[in-house]
Protein backbone atom coordinates (compact mmCIF):
# COMPACT_ATOMS: atom_id res chain seq x y z
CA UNK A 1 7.68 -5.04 -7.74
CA UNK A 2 8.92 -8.49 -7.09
CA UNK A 3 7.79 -10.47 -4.10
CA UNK A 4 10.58 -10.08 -1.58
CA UNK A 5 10.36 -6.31 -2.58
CA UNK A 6 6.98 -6.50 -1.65
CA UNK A 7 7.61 -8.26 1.84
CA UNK A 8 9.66 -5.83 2.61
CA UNK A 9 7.04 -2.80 2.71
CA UNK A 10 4.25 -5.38 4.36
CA UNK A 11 6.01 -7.50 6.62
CA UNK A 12 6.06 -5.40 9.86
CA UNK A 13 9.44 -5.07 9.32
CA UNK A 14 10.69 -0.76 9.30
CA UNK A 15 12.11 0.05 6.47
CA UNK A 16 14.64 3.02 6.51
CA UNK A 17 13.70 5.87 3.68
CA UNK A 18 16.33 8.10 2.19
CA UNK A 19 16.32 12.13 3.66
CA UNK A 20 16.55 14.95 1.67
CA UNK A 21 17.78 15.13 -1.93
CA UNK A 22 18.12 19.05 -2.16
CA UNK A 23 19.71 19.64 0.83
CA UNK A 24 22.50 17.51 -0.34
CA UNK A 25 22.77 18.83 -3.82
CA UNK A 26 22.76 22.36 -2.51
CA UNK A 27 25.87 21.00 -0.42
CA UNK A 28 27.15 19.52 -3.95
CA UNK A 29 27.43 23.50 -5.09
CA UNK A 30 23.57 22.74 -7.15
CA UNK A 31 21.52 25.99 -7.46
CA UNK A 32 17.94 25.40 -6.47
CA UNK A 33 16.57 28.87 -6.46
CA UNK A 34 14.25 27.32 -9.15
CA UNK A 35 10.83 26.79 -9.48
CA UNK A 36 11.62 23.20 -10.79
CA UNK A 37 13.76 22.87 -7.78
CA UNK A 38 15.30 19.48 -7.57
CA UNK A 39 14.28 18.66 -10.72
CA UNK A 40 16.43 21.28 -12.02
CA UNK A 41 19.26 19.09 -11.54
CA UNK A 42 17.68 16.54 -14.03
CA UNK A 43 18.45 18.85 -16.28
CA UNK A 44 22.23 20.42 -16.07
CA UNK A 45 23.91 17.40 -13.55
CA UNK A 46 22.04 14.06 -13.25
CA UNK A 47 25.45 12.46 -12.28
CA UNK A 48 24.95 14.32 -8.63
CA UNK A 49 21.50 12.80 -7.82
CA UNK A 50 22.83 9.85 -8.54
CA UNK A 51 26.03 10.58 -5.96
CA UNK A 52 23.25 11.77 -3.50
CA UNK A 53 21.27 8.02 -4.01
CA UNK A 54 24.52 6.41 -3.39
CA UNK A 55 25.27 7.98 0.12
CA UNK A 56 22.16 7.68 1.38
CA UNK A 57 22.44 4.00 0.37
CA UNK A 58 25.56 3.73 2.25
CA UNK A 59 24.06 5.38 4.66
CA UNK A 60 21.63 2.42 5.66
CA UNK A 61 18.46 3.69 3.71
CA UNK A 62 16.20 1.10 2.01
CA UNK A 63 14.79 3.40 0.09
CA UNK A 64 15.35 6.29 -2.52
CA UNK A 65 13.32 8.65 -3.44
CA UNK A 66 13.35 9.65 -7.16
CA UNK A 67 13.76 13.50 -8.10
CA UNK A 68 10.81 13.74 -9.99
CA UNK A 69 8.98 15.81 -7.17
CA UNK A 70 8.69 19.27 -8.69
CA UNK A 71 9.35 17.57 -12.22
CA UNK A 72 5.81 17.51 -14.35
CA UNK A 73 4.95 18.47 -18.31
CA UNK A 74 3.57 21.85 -17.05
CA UNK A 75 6.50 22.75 -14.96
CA UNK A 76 9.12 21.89 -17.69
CA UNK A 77 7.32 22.70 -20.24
CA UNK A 78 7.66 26.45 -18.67
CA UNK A 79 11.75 25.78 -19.27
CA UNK A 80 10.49 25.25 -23.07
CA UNK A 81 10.91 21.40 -23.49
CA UNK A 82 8.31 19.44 -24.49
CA UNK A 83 6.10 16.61 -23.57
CA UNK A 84 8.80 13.94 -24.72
CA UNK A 85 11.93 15.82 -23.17
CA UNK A 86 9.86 16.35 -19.75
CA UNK A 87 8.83 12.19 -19.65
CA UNK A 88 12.45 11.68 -20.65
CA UNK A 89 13.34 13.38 -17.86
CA UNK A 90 11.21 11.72 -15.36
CA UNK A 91 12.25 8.22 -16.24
CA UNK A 92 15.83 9.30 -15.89
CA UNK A 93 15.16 10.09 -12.10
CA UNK A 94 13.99 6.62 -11.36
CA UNK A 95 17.23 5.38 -13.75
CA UNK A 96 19.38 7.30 -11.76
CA UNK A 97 18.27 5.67 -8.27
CA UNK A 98 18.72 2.56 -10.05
CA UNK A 99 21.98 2.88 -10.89
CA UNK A 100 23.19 4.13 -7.49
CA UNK A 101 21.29 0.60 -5.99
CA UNK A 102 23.55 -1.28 -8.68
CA UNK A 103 26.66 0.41 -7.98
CA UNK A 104 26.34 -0.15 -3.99
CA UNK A 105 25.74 -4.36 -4.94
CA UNK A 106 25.04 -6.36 -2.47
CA UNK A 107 21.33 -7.78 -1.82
CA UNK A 108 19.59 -5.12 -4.41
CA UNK A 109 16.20 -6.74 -3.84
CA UNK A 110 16.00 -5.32 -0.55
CA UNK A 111 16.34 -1.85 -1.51
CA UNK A 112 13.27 0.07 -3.38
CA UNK A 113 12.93 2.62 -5.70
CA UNK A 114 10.07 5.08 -4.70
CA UNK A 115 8.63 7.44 -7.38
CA UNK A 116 8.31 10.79 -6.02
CA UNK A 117 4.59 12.56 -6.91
CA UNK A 118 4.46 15.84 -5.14
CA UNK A 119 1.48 17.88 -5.08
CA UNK A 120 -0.07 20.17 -7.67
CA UNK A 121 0.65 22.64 -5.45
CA UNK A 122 4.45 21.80 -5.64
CA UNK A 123 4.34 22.82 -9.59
CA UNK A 124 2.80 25.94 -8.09
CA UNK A 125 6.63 26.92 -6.28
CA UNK A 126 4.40 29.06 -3.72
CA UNK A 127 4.28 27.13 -0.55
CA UNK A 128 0.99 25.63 -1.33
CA UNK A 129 1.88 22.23 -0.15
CA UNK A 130 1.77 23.16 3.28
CA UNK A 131 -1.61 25.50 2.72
CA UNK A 132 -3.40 23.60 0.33
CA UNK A 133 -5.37 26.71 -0.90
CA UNK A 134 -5.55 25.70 -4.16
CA UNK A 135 -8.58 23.99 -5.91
CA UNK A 136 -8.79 21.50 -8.98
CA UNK A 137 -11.55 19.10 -9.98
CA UNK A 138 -10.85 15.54 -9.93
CA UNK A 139 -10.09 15.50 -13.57
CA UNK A 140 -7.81 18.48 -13.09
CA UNK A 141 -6.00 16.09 -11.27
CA UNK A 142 -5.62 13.20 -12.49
CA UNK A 143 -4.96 15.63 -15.82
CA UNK A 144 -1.87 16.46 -14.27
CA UNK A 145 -0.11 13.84 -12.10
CA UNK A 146 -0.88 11.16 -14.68
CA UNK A 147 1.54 11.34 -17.01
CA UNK A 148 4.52 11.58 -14.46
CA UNK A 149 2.78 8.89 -12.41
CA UNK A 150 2.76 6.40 -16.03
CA UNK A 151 6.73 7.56 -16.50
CA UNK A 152 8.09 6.55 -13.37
CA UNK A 153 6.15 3.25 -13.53
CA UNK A 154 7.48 2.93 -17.04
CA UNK A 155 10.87 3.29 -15.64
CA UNK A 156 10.83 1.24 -12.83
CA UNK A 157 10.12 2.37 -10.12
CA UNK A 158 9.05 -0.27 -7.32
CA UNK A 159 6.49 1.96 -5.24
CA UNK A 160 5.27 5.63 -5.26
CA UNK A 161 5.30 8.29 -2.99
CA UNK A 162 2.69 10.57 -2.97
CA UNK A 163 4.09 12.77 -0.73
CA UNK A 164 3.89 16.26 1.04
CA UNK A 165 0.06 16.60 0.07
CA UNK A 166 -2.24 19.30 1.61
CA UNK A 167 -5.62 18.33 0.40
CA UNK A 168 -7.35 14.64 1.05
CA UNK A 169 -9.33 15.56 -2.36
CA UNK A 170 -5.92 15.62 -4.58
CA UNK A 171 -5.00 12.12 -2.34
CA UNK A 172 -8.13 10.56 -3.43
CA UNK A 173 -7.35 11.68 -6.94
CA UNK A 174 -3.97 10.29 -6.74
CA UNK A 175 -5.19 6.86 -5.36
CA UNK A 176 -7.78 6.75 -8.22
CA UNK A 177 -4.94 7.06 -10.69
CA UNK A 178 -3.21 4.02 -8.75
CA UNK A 179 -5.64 2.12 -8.92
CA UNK A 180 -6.16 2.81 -12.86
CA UNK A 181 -2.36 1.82 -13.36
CA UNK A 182 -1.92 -1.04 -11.18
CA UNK A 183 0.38 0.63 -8.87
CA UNK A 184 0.76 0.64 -5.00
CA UNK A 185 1.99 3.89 -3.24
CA UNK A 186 1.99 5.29 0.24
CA UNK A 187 0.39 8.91 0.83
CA UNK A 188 2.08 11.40 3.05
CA UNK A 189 0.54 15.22 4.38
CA UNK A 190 1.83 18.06 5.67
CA UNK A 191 0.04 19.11 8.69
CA UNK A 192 -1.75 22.36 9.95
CA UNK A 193 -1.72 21.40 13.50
CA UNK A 194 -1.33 17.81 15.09
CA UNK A 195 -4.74 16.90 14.24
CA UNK A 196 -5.60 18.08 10.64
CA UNK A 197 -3.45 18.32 7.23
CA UNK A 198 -2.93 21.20 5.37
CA UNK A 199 -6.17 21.76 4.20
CA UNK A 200 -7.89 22.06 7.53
CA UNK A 201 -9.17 18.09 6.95
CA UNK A 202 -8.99 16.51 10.17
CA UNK A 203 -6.28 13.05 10.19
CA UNK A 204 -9.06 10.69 11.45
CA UNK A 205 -11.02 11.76 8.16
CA UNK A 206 -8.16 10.80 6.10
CA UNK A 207 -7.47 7.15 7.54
CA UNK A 208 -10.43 6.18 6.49
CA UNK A 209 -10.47 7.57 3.41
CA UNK A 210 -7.31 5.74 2.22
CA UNK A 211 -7.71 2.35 4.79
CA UNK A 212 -7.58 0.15 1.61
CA UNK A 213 -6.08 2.88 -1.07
CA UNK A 214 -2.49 2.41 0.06
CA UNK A 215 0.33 0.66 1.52
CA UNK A 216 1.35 3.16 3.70
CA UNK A 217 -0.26 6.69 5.20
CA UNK A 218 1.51 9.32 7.42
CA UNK A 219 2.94 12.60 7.43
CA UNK A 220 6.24 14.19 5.96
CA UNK A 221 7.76 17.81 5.67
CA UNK A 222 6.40 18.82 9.36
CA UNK A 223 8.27 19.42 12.30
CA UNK A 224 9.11 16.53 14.68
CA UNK A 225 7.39 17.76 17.53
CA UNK A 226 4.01 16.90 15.39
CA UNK A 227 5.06 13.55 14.19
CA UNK A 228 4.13 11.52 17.75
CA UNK A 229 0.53 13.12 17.79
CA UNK A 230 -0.30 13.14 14.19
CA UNK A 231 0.59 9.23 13.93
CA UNK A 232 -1.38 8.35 17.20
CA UNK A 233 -4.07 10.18 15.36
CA UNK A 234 -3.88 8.26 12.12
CA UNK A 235 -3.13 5.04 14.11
CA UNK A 236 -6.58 5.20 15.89
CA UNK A 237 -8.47 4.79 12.93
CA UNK A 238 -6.84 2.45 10.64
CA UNK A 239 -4.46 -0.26 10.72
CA UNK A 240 -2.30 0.71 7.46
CA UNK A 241 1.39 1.24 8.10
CA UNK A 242 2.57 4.17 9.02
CA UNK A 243 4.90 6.45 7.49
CA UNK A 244 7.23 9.78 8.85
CA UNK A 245 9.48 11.51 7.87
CA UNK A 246 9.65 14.90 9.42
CA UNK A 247 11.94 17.31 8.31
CA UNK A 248 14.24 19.26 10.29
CA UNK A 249 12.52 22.32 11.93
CA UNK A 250 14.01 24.98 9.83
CA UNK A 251 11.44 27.14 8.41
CA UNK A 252 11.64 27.99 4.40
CA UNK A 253 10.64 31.23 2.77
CA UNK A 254 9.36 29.80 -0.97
CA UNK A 255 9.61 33.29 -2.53
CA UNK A 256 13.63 33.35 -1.64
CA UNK A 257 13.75 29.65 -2.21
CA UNK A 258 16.29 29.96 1.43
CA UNK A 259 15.61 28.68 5.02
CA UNK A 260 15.52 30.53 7.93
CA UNK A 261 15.92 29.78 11.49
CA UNK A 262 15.00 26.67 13.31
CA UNK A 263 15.87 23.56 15.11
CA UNK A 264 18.52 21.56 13.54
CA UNK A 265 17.67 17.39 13.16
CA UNK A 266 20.95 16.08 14.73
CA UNK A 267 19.96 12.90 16.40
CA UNK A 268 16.36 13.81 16.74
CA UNK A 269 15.22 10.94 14.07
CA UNK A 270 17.30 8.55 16.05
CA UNK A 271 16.11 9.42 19.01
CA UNK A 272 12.64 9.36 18.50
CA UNK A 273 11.97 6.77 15.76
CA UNK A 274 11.13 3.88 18.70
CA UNK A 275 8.89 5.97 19.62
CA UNK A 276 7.13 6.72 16.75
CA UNK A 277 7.96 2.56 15.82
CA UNK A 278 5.17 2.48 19.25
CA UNK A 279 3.24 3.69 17.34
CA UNK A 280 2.95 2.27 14.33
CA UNK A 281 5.65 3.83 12.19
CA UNK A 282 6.87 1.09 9.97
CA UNK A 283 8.63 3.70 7.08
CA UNK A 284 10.98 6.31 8.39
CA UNK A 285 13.02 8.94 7.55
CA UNK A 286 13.78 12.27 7.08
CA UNK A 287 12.40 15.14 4.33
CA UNK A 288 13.97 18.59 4.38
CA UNK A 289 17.42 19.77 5.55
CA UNK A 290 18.27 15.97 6.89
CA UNK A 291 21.31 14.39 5.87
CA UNK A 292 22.73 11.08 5.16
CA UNK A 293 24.57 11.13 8.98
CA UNK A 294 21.42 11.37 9.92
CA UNK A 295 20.25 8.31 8.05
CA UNK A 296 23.17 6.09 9.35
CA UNK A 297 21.90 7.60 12.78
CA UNK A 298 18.48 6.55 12.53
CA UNK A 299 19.51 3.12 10.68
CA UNK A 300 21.62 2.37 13.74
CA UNK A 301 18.78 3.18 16.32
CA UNK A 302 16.51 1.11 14.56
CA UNK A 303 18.43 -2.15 13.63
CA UNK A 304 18.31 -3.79 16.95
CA UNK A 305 14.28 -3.66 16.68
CA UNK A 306 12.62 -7.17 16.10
CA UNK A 307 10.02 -7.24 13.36
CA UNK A 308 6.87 -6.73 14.20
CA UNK A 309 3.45 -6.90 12.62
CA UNK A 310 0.55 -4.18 14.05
């Protein structure tokens, strides 16, 4: 990461992140109902991530978020490719949002590339990110996220996102592996109420277990309603950046792979991102079932904000 890349995710300034990448390939006519989900597309038509970069680009982000969530060498290797097809794969994710930051021009060194490293429990296509009933050793860990983690670097990618986790052991894990490969990343949970992440691990616990691990810490994936309390939370026990990006109240079934009933995001990011700028929210934007409108939204809301250490 260059140095006005890096200014950009420590210089109190917000920085606007992407929203969701299936949601808009399932509005391309892209199948998810896979257990590699979005990296599915990776496979059969890179050419519409890249489209999906591109608007959310337009859109105002500052960030996108490579489809490598759900990709790893044991999920993949399930499809029957092997270890050098499945890293293949992975650096084409972070080549894709690369070539959608070319193709909008402009100022490119003000727009990242953040490597997406969802949980273990996102290989596991059950819904264990937001239980985080699952349990690895450290080595079991680091066993399995590092050789996505060393691909996206290889490729490129300017920060990771550790995102959607459920347990603070698989974070520390994570951070370990960072700091083996000279890489910075921000951590995001999912939440069991306002106060604790997935695993039951209460959000003051987890501040200071990350303080100095990461650029970044927050929540993403939960409702908005949580987002306010949950940062306030985090906020009173370390003075990291925050990051949120909630997604849009619908609930999903993982054994359908569909979503059910819930509230829908509308202007709720751009309505309540000062808010959660109050309180120390410096990356924002939106996870499931948000869409590049709402991007543009929430870019809009926040561009008349001053920069603003914490």
């Amino acid at each position: 990461m260059n140095t006005r890349q890096m200014d950009l995710l420590t210089d109190g300034r917000t920085v606007v992140l992407d929203g969701a990448l299936a949601t808009e390939l399932e509005r391309r006519g892209c199948d998810l109902a896979d257990p590699l989900w979005s990296a599915k597309v990776l496979l059969e038509e890179p050419e519409t991530i890249a489209a999906v970069h591109g608007d959310y680009f337009a859109a105002g982000a500052q960030v996108a978020t490579t489809a490598s969530y759900q990709a790893s060498l044991d999920g993949f290797a399930a499809r029957g490719l092997d270890e050098d097809a499945a890293l293949a794969l992975v650096r084409r994710s972070v080549l894709l949002a690369a070539s959608a930051r070319d193709a909008v021009g402009g100022d490119g060194g003000a727009r990242l590339i953040a490597g997406s490293v969802g949980p273990y429990g996102a290989f596991l296509a059950d819904g264990s990110e937001y239980r985080g009933d699952y349990q690895l050793s450290r080595d079991e860990f680091l066993r399995f996220h590092r050789p996505r983690v060393s691909a996206l670097l290889a490729a490129g990618a300017d920060v990771l996102a550790f995102e959607t986790l459920p347990k603070l052991t698989e974070a520390l894990a994570l951070a370990d592996l960072a700091d083996e490969l000279g890489a910075v990343g921000w951590f995001s949970f999912t939440l069991r109420d306002a106060a604790h992440i997935s695993d039951g691990t209460a959000l003051a616990d987890v501040a200071q277990a990350l303080d100095d691990r990461a650029i970044a810490i927050g929540v993403n994936c939960v409702p908005i309603p949580l987002v306010s309390p949950a940062l306030e939370a985090l906020a009173a026990h370390t003075r990291l950046p925050l990051v949120a990006y909630p997604n849009s109240g619908e609930t999903y079934d993982p054994v359908t792979k569909t979503w059910g009933a819930g509230a829908q995001s509308g202007a709720d990011l751009a309505d309540l991102a000062p808010e959660w700028c109050e309180r120390g929210a410096r990356l924002i934007g939106g996870c499931c079932r948000t869409t590049p409108a709402d991007i543009a939204a929430l870019t809009q809301a926040l561009r008349s904000r001053a920069p603003r250490g914490r």
